[in-house]
C-alpha atoms as a PDB file:
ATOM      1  CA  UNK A   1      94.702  28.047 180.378  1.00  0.00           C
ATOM      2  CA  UNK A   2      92.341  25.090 179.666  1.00  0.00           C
ATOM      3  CA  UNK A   3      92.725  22.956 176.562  1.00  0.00           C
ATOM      4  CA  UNK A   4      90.212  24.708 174.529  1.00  0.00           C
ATOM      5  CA  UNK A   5      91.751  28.365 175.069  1.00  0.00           C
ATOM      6  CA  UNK A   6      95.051  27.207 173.926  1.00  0.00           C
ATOM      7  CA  UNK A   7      93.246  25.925 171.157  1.00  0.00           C
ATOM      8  CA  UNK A   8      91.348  29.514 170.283  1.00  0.00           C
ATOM      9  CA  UNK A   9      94.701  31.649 170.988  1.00  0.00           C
ATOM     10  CA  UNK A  10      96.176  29.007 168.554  1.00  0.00           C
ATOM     11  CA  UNK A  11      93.969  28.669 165.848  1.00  0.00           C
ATOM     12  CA  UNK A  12      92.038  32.641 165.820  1.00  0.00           C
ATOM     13  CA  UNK A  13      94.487  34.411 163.258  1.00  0.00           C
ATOM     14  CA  UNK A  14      93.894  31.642 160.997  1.00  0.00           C
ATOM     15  CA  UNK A  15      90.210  31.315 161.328  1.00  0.00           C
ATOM     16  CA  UNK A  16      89.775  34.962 160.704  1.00  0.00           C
ATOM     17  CA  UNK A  17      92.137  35.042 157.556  1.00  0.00           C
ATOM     18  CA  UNK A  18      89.996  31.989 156.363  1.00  0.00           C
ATOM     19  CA  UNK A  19      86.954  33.300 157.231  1.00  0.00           C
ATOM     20  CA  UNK A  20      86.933  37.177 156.949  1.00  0.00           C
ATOM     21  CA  UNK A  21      83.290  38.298 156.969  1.00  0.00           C
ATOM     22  CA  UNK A  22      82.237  36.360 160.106  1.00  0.00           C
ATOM     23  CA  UNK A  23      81.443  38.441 163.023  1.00  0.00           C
ATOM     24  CA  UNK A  24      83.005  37.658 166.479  1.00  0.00           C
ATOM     25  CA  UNK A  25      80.302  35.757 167.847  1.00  0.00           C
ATOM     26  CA  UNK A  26      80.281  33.918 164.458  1.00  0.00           C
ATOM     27  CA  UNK A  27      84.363  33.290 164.955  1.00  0.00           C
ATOM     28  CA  UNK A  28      83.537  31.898 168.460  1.00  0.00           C
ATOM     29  CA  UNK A  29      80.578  29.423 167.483  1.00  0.00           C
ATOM     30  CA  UNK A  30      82.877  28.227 164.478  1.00  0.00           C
ATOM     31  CA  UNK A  31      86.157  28.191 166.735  1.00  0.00           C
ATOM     32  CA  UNK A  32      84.038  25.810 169.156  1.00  0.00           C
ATOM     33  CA  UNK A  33      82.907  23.794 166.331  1.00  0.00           C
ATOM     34  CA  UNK A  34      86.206  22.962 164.726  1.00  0.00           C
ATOM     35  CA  UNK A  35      87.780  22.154 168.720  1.00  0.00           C
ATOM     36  CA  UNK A  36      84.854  19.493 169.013  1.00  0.00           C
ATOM     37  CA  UNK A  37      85.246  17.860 166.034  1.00  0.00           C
ATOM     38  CA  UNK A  38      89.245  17.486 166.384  1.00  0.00           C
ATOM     39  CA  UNK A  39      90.500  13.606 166.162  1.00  0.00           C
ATOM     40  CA  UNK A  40      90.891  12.169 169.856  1.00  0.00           C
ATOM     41  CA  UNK A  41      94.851  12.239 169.457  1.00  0.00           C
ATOM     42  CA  UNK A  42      94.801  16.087 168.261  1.00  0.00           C
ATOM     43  CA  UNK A  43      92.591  16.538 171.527  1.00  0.00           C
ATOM     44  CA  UNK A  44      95.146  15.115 173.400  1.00  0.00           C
ATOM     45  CA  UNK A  45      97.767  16.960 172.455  1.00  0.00           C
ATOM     46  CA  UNK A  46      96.114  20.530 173.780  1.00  0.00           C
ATOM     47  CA  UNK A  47      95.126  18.903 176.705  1.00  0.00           C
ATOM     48  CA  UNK A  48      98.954  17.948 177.457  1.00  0.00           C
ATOM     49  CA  UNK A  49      99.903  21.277 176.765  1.00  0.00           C
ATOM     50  CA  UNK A  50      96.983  22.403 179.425  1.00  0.00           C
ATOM     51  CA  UNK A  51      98.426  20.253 182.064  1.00  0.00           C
ATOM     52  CA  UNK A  52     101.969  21.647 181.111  1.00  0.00           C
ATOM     53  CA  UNK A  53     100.612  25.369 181.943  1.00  0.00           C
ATOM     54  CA  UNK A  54      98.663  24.193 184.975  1.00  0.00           C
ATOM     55  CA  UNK A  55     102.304  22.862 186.258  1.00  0.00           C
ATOM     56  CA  UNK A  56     104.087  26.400 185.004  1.00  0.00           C
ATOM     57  CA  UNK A  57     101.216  28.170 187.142  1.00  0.00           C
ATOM     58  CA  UNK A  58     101.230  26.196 190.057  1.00  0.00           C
ATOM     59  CA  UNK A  59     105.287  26.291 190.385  1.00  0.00           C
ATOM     60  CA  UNK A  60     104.997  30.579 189.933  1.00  0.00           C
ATOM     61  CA  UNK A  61     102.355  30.793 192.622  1.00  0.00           C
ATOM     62  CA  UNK A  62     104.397  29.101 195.073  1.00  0.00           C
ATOM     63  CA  UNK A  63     106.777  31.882 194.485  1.00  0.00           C
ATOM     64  CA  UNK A  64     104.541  34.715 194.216  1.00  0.00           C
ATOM     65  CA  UNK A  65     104.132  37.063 197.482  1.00  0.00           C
ATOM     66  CA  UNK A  66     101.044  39.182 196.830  1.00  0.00           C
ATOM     67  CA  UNK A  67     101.506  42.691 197.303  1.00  0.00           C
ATOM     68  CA  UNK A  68      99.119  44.389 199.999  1.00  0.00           C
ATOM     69  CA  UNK A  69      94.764  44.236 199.115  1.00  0.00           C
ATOM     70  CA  UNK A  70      95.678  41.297 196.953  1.00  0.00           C
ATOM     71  CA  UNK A  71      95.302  37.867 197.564  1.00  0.00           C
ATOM     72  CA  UNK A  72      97.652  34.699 196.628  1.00  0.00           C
ATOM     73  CA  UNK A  73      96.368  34.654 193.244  1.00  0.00           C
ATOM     74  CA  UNK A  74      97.019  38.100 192.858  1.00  0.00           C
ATOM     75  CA  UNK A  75      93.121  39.444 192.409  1.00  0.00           C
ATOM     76  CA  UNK A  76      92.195  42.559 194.295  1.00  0.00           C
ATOM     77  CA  UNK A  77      90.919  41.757 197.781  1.00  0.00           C
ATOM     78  CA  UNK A  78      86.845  42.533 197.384  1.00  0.00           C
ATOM     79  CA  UNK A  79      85.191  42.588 200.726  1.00  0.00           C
ATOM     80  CA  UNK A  80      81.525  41.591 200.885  1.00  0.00           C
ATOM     81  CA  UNK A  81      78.718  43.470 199.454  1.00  0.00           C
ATOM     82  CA  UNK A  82      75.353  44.082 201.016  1.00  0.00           C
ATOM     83  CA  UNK A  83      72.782  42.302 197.971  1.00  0.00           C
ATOM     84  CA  UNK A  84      70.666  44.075 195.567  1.00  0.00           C
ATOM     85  CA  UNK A  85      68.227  43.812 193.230  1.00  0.00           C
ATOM     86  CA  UNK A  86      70.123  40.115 192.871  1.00  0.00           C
ATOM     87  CA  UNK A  87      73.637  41.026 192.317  1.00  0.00           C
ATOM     88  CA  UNK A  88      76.482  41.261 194.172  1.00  0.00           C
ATOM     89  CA  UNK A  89      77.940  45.062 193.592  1.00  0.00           C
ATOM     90  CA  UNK A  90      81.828  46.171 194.449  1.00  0.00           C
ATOM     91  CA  UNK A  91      82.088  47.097 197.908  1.00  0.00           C
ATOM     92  CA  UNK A  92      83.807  50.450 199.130  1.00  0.00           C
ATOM     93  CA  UNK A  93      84.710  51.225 202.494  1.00  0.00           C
ATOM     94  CA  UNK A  94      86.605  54.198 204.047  1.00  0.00           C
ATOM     95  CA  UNK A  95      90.111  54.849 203.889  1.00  0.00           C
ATOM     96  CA  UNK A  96      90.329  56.024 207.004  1.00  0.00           C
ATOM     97  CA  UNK A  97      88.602  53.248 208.550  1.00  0.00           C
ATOM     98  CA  UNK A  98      90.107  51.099 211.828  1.00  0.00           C
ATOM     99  CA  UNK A  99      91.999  47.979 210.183  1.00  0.00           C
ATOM    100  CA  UNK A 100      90.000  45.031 211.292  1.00  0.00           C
ATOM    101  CA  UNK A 101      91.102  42.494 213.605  1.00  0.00           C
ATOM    102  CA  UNK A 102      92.940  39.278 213.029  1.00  0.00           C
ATOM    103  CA  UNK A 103      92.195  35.786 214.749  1.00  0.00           C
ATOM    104  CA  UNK A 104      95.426  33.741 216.432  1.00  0.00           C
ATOM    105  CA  UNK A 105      95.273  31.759 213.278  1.00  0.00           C
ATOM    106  CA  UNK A 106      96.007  34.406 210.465  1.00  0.00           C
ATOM    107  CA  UNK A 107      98.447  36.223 212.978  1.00  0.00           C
ATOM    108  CA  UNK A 108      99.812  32.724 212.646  1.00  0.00           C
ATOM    109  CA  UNK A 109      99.634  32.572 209.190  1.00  0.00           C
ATOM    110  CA  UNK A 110     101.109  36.126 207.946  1.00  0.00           C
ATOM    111  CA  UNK A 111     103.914  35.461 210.853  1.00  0.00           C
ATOM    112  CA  UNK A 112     105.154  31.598 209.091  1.00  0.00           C
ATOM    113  CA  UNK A 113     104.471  32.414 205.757  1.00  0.00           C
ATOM    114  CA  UNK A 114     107.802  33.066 204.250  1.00  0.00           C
ATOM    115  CA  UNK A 115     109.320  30.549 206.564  1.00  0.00           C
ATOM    116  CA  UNK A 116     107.302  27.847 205.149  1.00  0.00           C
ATOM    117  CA  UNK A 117     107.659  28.973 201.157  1.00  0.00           C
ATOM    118  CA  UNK A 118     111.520  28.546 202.104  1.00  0.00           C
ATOM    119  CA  UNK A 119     111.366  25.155 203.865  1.00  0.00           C
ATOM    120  CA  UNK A 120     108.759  24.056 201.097  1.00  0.00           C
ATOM    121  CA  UNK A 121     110.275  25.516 197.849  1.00  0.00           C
ATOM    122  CA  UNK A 122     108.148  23.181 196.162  1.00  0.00           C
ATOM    123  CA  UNK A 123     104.374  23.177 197.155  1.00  0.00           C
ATOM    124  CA  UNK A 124     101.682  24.434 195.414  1.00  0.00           C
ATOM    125  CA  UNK A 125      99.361  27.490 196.896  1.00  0.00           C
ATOM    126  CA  UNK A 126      96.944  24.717 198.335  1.00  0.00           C
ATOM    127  CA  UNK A 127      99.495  22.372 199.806  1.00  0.00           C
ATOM    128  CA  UNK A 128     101.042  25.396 201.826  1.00  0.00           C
ATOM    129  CA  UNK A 129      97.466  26.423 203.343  1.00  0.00           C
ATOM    130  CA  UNK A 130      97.162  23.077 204.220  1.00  0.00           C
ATOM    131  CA  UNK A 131     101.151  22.622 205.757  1.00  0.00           C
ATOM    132  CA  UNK A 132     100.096  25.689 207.689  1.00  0.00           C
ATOM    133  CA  UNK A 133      96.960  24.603 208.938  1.00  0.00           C
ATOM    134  CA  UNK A 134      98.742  21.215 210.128  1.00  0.00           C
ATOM    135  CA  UNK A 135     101.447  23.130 211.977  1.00  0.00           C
ATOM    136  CA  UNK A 136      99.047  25.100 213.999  1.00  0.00           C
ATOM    137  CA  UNK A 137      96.667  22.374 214.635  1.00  0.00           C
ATOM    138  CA  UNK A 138     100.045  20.850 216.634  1.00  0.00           C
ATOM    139  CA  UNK A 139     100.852  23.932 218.392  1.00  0.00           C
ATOM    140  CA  UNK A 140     101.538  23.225 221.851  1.00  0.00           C
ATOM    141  CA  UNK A 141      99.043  24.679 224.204  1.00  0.00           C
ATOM    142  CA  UNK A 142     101.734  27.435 225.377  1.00  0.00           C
ATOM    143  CA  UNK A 143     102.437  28.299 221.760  1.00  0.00           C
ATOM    144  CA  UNK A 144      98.948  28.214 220.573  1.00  0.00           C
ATOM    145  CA  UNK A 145      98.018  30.628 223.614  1.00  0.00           C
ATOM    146  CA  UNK A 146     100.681  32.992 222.794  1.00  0.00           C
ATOM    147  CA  UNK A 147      98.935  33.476 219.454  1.00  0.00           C
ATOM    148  CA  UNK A 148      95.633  33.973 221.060  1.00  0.00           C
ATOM    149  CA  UNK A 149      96.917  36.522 223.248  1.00  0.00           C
ATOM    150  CA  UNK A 150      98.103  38.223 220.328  1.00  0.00           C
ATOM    151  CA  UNK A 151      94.364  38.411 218.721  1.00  0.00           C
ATOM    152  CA  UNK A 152      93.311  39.882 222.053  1.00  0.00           C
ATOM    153  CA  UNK A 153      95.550  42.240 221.986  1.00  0.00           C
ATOM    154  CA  UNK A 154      94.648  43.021 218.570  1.00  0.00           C
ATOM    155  CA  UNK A 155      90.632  43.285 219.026  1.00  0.00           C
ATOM    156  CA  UNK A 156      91.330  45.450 221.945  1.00  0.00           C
ATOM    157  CA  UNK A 157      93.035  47.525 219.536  1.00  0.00           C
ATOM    158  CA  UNK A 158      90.436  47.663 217.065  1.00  0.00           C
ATOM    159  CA  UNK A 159      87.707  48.035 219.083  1.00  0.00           C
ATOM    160  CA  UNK A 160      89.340  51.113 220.462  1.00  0.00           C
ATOM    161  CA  UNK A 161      89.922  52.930 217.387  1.00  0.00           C
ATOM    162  CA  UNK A 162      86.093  52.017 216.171  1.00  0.00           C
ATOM    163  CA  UNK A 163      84.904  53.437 219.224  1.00  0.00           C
ATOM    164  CA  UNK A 164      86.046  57.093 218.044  1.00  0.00           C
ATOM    165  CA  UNK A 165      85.495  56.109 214.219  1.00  0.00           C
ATOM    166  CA  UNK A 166      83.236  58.406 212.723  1.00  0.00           C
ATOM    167  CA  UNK A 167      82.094  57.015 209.341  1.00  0.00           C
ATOM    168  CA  UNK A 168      81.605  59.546 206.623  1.00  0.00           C
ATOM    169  CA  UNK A 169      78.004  60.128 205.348  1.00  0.00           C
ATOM    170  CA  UNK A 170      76.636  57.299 203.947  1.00  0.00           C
ATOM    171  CA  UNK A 171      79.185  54.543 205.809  1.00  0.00           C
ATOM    172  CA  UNK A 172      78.319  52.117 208.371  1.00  0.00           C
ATOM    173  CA  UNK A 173      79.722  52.277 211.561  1.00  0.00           C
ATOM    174  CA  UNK A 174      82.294  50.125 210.240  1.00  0.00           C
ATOM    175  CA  UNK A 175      83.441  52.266 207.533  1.00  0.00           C
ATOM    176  CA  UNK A 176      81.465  50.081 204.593  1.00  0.00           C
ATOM    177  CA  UNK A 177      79.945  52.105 201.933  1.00  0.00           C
ATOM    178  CA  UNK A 178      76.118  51.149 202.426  1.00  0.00           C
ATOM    179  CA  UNK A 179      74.775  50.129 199.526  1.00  0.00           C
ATOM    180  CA  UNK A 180      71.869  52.808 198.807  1.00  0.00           C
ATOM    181  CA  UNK A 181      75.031  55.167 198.774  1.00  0.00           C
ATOM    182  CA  UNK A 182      76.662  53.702 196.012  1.00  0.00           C
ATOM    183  CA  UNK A 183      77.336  56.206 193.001  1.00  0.00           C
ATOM    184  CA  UNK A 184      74.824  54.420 190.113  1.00  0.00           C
ATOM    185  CA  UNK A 185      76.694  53.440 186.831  1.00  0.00           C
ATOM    186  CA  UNK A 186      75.161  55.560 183.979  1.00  0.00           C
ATOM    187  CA  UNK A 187      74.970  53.017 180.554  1.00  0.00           C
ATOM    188  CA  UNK A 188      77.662  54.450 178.073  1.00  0.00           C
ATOM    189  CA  UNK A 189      75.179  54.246 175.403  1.00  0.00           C
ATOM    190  CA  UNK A 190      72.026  55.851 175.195  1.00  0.00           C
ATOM    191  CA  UNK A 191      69.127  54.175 173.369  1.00  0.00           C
ATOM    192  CA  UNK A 192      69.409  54.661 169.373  1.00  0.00           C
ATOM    193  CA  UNK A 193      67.113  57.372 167.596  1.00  0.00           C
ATOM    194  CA  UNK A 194      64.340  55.123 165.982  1.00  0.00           C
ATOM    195  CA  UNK A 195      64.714  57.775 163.168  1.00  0.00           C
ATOM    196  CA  UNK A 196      68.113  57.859 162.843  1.00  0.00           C
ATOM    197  CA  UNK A 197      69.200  56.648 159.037  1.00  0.00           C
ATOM    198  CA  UNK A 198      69.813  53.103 158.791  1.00  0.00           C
ATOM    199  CA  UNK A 199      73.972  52.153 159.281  1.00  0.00           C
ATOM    200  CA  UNK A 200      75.752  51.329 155.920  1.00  0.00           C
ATOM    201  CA  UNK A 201      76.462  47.975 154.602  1.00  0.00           C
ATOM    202  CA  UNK A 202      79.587  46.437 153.762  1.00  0.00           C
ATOM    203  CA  UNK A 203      79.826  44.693 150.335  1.00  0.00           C
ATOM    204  CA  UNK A 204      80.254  41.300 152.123  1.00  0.00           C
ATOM    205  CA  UNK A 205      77.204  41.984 154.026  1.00  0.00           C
ATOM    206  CA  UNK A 206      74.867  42.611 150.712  1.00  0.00           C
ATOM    207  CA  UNK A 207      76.574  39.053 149.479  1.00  0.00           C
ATOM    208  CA  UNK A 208      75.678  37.293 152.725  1.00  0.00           C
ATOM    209  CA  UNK A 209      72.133  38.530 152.080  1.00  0.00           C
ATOM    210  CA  UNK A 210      71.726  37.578 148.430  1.00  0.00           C
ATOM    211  CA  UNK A 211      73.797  33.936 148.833  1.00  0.00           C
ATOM    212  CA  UNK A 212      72.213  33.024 152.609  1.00  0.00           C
ATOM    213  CA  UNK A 213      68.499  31.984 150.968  1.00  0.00           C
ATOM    214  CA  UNK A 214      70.781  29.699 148.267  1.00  0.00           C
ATOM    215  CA  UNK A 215      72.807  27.853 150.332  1.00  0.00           C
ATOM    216  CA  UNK A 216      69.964  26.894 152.761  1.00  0.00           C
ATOM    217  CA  UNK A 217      67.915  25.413 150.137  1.00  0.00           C
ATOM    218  CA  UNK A 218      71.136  23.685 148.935  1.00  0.00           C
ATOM    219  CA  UNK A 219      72.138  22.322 152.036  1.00  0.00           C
ATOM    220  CA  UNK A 220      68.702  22.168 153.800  1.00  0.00           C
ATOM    221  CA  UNK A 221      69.128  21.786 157.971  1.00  0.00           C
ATOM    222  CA  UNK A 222      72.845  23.393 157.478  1.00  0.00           C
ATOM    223  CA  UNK A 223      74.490  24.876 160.894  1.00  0.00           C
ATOM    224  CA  UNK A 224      75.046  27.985 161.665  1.00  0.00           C
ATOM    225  CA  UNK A 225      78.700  27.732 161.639  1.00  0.00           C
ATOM    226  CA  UNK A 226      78.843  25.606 158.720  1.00  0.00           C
ATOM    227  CA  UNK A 227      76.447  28.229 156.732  1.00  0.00           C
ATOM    228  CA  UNK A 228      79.041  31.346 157.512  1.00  0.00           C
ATOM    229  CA  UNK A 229      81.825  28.735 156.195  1.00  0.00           C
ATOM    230  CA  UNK A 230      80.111  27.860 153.063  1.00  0.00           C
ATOM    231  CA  UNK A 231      79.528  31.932 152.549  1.00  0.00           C
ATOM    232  CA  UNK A 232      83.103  32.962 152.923  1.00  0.00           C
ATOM    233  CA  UNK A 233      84.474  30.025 151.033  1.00  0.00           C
ATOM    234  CA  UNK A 234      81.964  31.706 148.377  1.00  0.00           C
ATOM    235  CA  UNK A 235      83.103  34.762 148.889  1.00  0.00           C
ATOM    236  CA  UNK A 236      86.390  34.211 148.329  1.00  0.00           C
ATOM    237  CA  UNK A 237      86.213  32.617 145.491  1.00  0.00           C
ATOM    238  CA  UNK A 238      84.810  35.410 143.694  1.00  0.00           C
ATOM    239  CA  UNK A 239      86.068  36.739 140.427  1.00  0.00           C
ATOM    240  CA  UNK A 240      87.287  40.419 140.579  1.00  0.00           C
ATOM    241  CA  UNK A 241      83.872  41.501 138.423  1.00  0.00           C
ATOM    242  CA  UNK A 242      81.378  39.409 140.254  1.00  0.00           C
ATOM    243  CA  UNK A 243      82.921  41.182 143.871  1.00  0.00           C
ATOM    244  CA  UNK A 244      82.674  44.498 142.018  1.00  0.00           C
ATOM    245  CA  UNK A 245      78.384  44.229 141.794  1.00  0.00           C
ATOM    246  CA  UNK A 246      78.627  44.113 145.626  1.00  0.00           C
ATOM    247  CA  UNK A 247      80.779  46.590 146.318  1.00  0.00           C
ATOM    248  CA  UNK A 248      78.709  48.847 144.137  1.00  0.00           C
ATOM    249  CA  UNK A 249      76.369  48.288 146.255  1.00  0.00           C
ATOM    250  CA  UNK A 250      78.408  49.082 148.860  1.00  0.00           C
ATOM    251  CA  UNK A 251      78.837  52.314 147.966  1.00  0.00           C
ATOM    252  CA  UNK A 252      75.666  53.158 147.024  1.00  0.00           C
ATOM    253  CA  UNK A 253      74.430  52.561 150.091  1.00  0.00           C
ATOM    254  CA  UNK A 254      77.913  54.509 151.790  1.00  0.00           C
ATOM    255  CA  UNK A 255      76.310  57.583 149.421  1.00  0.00           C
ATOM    256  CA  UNK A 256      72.389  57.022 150.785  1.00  0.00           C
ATOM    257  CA  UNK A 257      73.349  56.573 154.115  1.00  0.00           C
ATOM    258  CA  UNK A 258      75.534  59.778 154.183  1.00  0.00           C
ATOM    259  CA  UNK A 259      72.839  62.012 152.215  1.00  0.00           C
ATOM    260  CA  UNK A 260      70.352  60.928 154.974  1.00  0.00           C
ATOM    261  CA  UNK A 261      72.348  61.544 158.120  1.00  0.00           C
ATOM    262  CA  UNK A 262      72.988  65.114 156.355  1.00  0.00           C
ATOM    263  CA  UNK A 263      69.100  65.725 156.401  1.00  0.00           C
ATOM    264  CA  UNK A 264      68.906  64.114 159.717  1.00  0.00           C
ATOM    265  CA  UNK A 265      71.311  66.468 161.235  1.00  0.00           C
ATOM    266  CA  UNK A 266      69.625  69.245 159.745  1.00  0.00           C
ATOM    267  CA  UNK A 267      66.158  68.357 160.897  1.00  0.00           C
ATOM    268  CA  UNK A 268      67.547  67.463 164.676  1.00  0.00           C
ATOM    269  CA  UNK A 269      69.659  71.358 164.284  1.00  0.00           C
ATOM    270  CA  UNK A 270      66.531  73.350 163.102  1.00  0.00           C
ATOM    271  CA  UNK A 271      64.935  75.952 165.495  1.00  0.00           C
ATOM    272  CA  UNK A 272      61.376  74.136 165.635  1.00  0.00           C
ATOM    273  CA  UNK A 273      63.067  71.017 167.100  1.00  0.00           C
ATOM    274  CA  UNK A 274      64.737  73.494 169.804  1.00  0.00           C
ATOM    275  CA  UNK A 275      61.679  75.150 171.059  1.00  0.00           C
ATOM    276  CA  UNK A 276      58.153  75.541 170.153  1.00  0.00           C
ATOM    277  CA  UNK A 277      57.888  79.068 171.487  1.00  0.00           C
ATOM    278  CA  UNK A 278      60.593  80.587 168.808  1.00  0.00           C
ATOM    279  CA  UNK A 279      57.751  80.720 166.270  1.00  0.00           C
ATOM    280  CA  UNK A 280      56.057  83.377 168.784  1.00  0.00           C
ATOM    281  CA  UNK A 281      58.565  85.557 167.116  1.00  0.00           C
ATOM    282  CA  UNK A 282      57.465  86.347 163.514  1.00  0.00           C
ATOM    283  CA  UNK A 283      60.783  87.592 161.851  1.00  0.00           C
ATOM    284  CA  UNK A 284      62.126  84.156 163.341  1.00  0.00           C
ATOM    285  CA  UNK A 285      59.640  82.262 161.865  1.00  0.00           C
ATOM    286  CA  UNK A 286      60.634  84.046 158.268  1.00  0.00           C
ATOM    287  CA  UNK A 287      64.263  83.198 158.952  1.00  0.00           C
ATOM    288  CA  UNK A 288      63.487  79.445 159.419  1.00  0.00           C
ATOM    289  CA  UNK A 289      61.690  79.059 156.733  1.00  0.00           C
ATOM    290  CA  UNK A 290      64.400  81.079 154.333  1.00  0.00           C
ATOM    291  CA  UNK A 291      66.718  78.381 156.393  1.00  0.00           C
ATOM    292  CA  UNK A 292      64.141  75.305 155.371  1.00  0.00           C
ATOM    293  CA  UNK A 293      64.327  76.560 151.886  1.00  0.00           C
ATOM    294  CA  UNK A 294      68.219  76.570 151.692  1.00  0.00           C
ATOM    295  CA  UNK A 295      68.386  73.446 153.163  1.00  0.00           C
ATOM    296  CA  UNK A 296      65.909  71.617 150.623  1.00  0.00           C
ATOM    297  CA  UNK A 297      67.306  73.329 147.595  1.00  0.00           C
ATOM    298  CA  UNK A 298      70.743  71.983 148.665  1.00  0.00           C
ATOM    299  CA  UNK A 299      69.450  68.397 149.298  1.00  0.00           C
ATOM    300  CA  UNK A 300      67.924  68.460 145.926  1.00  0.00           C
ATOM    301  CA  UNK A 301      71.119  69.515 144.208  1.00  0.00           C
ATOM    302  CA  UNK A 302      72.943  66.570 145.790  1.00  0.00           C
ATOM    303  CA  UNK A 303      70.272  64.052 144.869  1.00  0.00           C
ATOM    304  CA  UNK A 304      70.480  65.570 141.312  1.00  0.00           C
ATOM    305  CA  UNK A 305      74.502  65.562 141.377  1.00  0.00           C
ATOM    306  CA  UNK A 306      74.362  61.727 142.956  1.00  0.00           C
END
């Protein structure tokens, strides 16, 4: 991890606990704040204990053998994508596909691999690519066309087995999903109801609202992240009666909110919002108005009760 995310992992527990009512975005800003104003000699000290991770990683890679469709870092193997609209989307390809050829070099490469890791215990991921590159560069022309041969051999191979492929519908003749095939991801959220009752607010959130316009006239030009540090030092320092006003309003605004998402579901349940025809039917149009009826009398009892 880099300096600064050893910092966050470090430091997040206690800049929640000292700043409760902040939203994650506002933890983030604030988090980023506090890291760039540390001393020089504080800074130091995380980015000693990046390098000291960067060393742990780089000694566990040198160890690490992928296991098949994942490369030396360990990341799923993504094969290129045909572009879209301007991004880059996940690439598929069939199963049952020919396995592509390899050139002399990567025959090379997958052949010496674990020879090399155990003659050079101690290189990095980077240093062996480069080791192996060196050694094949110096291949003598008999070795080096012994490897070659071996590519030959294996394009023959796959160019036999493509030659009877046939791709599934909407696969190239390579067995890559073509990209006006690809499923479309549906958004998990719909758009919100403009008429939908407004959310409840928490009793820190009616504070924020009523102390925000005071502390930016008494601290005129005051940052964002120093604003939502002022407000929760504010906050906590609260007396137990002065917190009480705003969670009253808390919970009078729990209660509203409630009583209008029970009228809302009522209005988005009745008949007339299911289909326009059912009023062709006059004893159904007597039966939602009897239903209308109930429903107001009972909304009026709660707003009488409340």
């Amino acid at each position: 991890m880099s300096a600064y995310l050893l910092y966050q992992n470090a430091m997040r527990d206690q800049f929640k606990e000292l700043n409760p009512g902040m939203t994650f975005g506002q933890l983030a800003k604030y988090t980023s704040a506090m890291y760039s104003e540390l001393p020089p000699q504080e800074k130091d000290t995380w980015i000693a204990r990046a390098e000291t991770d960067k060393t742990r990683y780089l000694h566990e890679l040198a160890s690490y053998i992928p296991p098949g469709g994942y490369d030396a870092k360990g990341d799923a193997i993504v094969l290129p994508a045909n572009m879209k609209g301007g991004k880059r989307g996940k690439p598929e390809r069939d199963t049952n596909a020919p396995k592509r050829n390899m050139s002399a070099y990567l025959l090379y490469q997958n052949a010496m691999r674990d020879q090399f890791k155990r003659e050079n215990p101690g290189m990095t991921f980077g240093q062996l690519a480069k080791y192996t590159s060196h050694m094949y560069k110096n291949l003598t022309p008999d070795e080096k066309a012994t490897w070659e041969a071996r590519a030959e051999q294996d394009k023959a191979r796959y160019d036999e087995e493509l030659a009877s492929y046939v791709p599934p519908p909407g696969h190239d003749a390579r067995g890559v999903l073509i990209e006006d095939h690809r499923p479309k991801r549906r958004n998990k959220r719909g758009p919100r109801d403009p008429t939908a009752p407004k959310r409840a607010s928490g009793a820190y959130v009616f504070f924020t609202n009523t102390m925000r316009p005071k502390v930016m006239q008494e601290f005129p030009g005051i940052k964002f992240v120093d604003l939502g540090k002022v407000m929760g030092e504010r906050w906590r320092a609260l007396t137990p009666d002065e917190k009480k006003h705003y969670e009253d309003l808390a919970s009078e605004d729990k209660i509203r909110f409630q009583m209008e998402m029970q009228q809302y579901t009522a209005n988005q349940a009745a008949p007339s919002a299911v289909d326009p025809s059912y009023y062709a039917d006059p004893n159904a149009q007597l039966a939602y108005e009897a239903y209308a009826q109930d429903g107001a009398d009972v909304y009026g009892q709660q707003q009488y009760h409340a």
